[in-house]
Protein backbone atom coordinates (compact mmCIF):
# COMPACT_ATOMS: atom_id res chain seq x y z
CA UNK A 1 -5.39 25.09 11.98
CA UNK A 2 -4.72 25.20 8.24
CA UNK A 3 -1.23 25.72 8.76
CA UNK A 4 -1.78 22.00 10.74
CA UNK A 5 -3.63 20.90 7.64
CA UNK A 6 -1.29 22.09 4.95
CA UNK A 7 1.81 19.83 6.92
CA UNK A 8 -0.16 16.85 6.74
CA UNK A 9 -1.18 17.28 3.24
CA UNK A 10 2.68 17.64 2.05
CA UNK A 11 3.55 14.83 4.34
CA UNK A 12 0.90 12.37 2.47
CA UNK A 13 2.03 13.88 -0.67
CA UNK A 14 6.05 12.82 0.47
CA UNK A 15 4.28 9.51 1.81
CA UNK A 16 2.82 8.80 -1.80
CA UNK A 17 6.50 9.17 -3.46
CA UNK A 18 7.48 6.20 -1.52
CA UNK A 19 4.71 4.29 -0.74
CA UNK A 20 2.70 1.35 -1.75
CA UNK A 21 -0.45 0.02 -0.80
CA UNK A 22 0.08 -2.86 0.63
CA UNK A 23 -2.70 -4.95 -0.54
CA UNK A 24 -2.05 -4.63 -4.20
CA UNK A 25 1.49 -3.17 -4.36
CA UNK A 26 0.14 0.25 -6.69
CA UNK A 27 0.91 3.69 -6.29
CA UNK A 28 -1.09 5.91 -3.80
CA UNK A 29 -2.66 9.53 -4.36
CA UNK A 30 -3.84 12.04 -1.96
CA UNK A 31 -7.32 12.67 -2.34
CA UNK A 32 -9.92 14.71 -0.46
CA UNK A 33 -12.21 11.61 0.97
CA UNK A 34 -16.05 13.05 1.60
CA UNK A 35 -17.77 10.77 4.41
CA UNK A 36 -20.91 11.72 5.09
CA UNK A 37 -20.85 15.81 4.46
CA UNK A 38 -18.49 18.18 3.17
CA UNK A 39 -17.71 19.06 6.67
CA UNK A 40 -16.47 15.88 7.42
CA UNK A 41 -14.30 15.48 4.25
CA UNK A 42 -10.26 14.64 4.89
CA UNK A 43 -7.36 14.80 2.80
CA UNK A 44 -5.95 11.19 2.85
CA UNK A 45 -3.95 8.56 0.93
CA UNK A 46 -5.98 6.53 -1.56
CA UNK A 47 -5.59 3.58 -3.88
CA UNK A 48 -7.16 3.67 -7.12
CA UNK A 49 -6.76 0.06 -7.95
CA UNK A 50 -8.19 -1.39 -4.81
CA UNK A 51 -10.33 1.73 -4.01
CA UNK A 52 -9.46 1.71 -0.09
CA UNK A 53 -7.94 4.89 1.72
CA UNK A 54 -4.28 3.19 2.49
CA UNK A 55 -1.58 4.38 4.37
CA UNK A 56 0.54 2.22 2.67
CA UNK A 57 4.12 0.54 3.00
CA UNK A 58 7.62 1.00 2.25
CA UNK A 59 8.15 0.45 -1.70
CA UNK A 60 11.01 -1.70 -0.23
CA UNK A 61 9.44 -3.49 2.37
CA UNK A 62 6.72 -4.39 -0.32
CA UNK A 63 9.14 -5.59 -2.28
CA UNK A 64 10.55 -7.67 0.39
CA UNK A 65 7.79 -9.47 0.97
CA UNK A 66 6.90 -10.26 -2.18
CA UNK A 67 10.43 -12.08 -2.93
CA UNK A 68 10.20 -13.61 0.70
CA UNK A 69 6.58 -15.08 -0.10
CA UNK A 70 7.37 -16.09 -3.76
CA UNK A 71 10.84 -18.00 -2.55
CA UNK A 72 8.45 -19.84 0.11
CA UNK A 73 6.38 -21.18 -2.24
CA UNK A 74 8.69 -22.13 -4.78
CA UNK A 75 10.16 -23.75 -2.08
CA UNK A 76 7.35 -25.41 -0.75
CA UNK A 77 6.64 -26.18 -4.89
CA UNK A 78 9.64 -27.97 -5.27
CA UNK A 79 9.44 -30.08 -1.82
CA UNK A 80 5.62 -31.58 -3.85
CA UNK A 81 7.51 -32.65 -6.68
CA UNK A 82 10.07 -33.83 -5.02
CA UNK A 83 8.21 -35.53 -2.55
CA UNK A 84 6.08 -36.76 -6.00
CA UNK A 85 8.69 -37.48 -8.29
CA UNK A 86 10.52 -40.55 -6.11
């Protein structure tokens, strides 16, 4: 059982190197997450900035997405003042 415990814990740990939360793009930590009693407490991955326990995404794919949804809407941007401008 705490052999189990101790593999998850270093695979969150290797999951916060190159993860991201995904709602705010920030780093992650591994923190020990009390829900109700002590008994109950978890080791999980946790974003300060948005306070939410996150398993988080790719640093890449983050990054992805962000260039993918800012080139829509520049796109969509420059359709308006096209569309405006004639």
């Amino acid at each position: 059982m705490a052999k189990e415990k101790s593999l998850r814990v270093d695979r969150l740990k290797q999951r916060a190197k190159y993860c991201c939360c995904r709602y705010c793009g920030s780093e992650l930590h591994v923190r020990q997450i009390v829900f109700h009693t002590q008994a109950m407490a978890r080791i999980e991955l946790y974003c300060d900035q948005c306070q939410k326990i996150e398993y988080g995404v790719e640093k890449e794919a983050y990054a992805r997405l962000l260039w993918r949804r800012h080139s829509s809407t520049t796109s969509r941007i420059w359709k308006i003042m096209n569309s405006v401008c004639r």
